[in-house]
PDB file of N, CA and C in Angstrom:
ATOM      1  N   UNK A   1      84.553 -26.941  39.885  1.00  0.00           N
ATOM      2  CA  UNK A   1      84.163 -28.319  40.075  1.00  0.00           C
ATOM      3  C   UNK A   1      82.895 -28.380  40.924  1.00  0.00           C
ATOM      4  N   UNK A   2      82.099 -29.462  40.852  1.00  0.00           N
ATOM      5  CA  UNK A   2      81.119 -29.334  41.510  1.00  0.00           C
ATOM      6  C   UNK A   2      81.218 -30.436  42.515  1.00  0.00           C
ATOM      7  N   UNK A   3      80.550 -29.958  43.923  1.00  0.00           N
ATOM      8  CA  UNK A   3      80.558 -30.575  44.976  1.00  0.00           C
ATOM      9  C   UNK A   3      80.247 -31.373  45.102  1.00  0.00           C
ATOM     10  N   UNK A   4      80.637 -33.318  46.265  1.00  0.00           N
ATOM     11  CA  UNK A   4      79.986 -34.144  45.842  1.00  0.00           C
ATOM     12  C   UNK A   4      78.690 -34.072  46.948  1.00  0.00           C
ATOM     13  N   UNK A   5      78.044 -34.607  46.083  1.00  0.00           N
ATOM     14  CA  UNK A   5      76.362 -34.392  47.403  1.00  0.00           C
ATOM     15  C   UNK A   5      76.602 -36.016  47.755  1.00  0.00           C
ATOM     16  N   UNK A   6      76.960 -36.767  47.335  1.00  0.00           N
ATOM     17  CA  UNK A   6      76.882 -38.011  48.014  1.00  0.00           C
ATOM     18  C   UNK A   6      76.978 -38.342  49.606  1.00  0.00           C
ATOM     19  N   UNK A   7      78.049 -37.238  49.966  1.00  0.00           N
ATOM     20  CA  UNK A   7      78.436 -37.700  50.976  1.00  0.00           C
ATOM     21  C   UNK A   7      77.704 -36.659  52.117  1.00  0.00           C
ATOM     22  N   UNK A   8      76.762 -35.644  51.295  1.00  0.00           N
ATOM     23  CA  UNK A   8      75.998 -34.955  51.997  1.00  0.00           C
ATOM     24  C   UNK A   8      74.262 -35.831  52.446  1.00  0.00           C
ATOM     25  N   UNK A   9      74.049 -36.898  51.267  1.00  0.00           N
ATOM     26  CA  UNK A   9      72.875 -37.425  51.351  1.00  0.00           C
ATOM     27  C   UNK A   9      73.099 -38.256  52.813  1.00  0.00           C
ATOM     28  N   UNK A  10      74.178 -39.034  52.988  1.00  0.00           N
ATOM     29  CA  UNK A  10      74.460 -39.939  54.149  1.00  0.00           C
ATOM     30  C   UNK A  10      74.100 -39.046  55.528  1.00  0.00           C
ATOM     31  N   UNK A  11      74.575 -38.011  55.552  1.00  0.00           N
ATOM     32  CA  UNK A  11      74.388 -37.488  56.496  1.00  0.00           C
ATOM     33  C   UNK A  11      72.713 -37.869  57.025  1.00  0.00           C
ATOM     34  N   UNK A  12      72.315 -36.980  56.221  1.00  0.00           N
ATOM     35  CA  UNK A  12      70.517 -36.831  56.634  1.00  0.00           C
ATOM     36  C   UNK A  12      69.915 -37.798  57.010  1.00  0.00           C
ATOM     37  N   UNK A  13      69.768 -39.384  56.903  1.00  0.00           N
ATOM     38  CA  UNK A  13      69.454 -40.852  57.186  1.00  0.00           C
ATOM     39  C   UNK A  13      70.414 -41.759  57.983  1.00  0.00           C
ATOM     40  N   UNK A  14      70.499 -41.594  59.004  1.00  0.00           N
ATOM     41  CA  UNK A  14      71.300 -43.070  59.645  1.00  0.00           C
ATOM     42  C   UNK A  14      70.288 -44.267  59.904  1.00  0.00           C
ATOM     43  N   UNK A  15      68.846 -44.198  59.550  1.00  0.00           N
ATOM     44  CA  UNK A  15      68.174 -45.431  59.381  1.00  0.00           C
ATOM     45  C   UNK A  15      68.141 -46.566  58.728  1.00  0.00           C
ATOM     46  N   UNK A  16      68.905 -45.843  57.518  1.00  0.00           N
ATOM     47  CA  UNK A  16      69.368 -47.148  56.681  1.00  0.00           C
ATOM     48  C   UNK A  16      70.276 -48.052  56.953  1.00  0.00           C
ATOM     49  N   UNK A  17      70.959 -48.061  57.778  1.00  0.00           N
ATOM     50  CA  UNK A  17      71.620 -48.596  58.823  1.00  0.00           C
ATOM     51  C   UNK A  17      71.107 -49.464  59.534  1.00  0.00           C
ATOM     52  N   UNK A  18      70.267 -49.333  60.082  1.00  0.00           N
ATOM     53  CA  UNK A  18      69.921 -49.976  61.172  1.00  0.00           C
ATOM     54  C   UNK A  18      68.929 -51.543  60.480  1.00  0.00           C
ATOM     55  N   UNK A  19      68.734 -51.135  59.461  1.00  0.00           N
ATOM     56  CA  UNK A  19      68.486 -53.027  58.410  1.00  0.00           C
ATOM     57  C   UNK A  19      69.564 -53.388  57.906  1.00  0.00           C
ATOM     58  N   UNK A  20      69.252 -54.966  57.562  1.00  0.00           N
ATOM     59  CA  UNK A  20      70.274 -55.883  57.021  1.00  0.00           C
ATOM     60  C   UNK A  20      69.280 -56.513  55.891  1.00  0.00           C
ATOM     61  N   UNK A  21      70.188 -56.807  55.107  1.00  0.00           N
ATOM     62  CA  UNK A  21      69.316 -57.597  54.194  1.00  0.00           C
ATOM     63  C   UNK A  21      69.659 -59.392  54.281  1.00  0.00           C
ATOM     64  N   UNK A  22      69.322 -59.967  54.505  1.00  0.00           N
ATOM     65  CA  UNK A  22      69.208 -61.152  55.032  1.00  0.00           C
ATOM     66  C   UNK A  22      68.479 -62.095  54.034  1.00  0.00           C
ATOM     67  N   UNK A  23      69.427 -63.415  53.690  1.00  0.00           N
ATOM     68  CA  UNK A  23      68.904 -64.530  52.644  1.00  0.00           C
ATOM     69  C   UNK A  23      69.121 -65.654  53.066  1.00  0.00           C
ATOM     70  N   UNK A  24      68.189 -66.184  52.920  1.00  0.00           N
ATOM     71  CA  UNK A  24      67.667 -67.641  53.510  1.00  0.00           C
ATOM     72  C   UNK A  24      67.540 -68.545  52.622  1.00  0.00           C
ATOM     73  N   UNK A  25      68.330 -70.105  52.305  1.00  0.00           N
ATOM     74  CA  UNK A  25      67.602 -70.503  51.148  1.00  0.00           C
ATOM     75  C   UNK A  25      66.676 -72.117  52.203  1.00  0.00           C
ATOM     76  N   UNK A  26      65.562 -72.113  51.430  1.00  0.00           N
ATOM     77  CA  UNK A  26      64.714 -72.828  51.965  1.00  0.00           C
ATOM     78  C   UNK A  26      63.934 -73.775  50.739  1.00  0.00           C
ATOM     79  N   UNK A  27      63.719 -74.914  51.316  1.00  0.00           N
ATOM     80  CA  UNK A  27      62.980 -76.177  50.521  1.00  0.00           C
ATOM     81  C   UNK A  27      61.378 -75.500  49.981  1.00  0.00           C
ATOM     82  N   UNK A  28      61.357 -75.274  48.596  1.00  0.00           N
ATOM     83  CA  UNK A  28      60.170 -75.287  48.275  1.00  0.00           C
ATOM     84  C   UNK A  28      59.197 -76.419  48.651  1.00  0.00           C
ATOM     85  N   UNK A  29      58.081 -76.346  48.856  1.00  0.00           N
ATOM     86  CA  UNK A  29      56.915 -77.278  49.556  1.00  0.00           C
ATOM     87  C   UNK A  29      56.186 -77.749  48.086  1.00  0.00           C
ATOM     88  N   UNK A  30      55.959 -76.959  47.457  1.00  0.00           N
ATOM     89  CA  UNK A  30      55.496 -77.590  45.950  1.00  0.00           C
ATOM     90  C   UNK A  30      56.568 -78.635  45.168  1.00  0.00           C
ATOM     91  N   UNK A  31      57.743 -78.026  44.891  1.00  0.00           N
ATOM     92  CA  UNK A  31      58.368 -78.982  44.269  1.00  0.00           C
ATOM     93  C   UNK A  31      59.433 -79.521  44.531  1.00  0.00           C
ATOM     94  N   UNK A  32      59.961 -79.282  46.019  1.00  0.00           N
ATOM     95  CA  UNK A  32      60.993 -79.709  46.649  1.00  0.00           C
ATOM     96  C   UNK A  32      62.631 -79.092  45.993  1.00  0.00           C
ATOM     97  N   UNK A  33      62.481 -78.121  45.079  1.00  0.00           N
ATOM     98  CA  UNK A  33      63.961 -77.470  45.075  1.00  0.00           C
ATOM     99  C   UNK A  33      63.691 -76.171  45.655  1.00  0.00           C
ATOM    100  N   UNK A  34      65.113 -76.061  46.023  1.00  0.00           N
ATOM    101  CA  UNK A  34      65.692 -74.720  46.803  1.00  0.00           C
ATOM    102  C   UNK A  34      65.424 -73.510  46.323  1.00  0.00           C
ATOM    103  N   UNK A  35      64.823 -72.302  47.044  1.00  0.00           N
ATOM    104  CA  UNK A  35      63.952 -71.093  46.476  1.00  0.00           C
ATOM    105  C   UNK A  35      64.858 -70.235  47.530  1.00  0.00           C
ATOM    106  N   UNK A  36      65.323 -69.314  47.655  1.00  0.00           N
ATOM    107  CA  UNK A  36      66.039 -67.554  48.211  1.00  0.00           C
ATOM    108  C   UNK A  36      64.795 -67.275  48.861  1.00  0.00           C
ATOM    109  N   UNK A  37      64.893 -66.896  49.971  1.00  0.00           N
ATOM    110  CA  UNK A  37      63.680 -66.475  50.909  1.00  0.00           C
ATOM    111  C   UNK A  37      64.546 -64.772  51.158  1.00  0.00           C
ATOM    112  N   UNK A  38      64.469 -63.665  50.369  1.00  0.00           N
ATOM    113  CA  UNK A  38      65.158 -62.428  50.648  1.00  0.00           C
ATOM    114  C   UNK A  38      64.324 -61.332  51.695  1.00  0.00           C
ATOM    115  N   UNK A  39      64.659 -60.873  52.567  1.00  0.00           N
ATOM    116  CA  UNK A  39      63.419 -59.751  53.574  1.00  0.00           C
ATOM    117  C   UNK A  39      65.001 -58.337  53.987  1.00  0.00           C
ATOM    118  N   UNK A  40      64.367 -57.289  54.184  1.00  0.00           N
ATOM    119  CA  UNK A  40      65.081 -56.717  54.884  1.00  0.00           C
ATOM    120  C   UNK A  40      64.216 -56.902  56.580  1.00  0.00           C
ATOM    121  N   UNK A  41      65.122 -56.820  57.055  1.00  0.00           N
ATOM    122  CA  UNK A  41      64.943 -57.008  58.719  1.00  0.00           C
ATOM    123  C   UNK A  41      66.058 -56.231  59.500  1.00  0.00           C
ATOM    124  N   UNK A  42      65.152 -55.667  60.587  1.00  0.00           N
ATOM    125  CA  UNK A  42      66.344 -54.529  61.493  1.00  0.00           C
ATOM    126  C   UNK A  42      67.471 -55.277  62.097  1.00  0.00           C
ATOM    127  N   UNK A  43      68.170 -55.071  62.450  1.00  0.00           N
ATOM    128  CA  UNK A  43      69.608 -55.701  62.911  1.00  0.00           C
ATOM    129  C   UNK A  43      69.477 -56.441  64.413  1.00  0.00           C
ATOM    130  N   UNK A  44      68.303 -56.328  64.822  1.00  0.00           N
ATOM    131  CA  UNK A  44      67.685 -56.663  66.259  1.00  0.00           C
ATOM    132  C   UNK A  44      67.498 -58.249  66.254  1.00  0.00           C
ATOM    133  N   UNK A  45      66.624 -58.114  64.611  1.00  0.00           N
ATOM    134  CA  UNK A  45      65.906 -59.345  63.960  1.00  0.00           C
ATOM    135  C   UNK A  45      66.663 -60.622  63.531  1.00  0.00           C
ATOM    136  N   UNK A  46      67.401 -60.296  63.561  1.00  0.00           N
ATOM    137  CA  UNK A  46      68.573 -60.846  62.014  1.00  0.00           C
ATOM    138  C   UNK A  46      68.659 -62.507  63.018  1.00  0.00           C
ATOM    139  N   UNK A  47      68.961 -62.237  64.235  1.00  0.00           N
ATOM    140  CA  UNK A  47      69.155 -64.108  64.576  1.00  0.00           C
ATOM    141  C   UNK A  47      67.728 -64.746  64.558  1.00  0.00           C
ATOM    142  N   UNK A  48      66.963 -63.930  64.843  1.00  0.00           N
ATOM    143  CA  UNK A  48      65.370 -64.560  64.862  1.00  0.00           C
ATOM    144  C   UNK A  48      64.877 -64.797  63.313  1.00  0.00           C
ATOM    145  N   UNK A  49      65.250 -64.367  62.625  1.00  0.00           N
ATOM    146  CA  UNK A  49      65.164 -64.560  61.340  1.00  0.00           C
ATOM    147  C   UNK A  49      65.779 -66.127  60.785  1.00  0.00           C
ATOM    148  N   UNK A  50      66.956 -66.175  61.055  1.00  0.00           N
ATOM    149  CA  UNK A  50      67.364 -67.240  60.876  1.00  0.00           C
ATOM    150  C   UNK A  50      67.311 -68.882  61.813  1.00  0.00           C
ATOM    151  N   UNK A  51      66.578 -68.272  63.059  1.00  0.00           N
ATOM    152  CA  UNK A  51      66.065 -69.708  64.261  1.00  0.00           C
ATOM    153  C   UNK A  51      64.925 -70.455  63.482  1.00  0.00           C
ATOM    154  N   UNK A  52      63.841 -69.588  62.657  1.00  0.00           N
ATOM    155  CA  UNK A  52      62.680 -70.180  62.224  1.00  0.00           C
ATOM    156  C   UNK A  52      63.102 -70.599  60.508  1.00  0.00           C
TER     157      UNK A  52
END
């Protein structure tokens, strides 16, 4: 059987971790319906993201 590497890739990166992916929905300015504002942002970010 062959080994799983999946759980070998995790090892090598714990940075991916440290973002969130974060969605905002916000008033378009052109035509006034609702548009997904999507960003990754570090986990530091994430309330400042959502104050503005």
């Amino acid at each position: 059987m062959a080994k799983k590497t999946v759980a070998t890739l995790h090892e090598g990166s714990k940075d991916g971790r440290a973002y969130s992916k974060v969605i905002k929905m916000v008033r378009s300015p052109k035509t006034g319906a609702f548009i997904f504002d999507e960003q990754m942002v570090p986990n530091e970010e994430v309330k400042d993201f959502f104050k503005n």
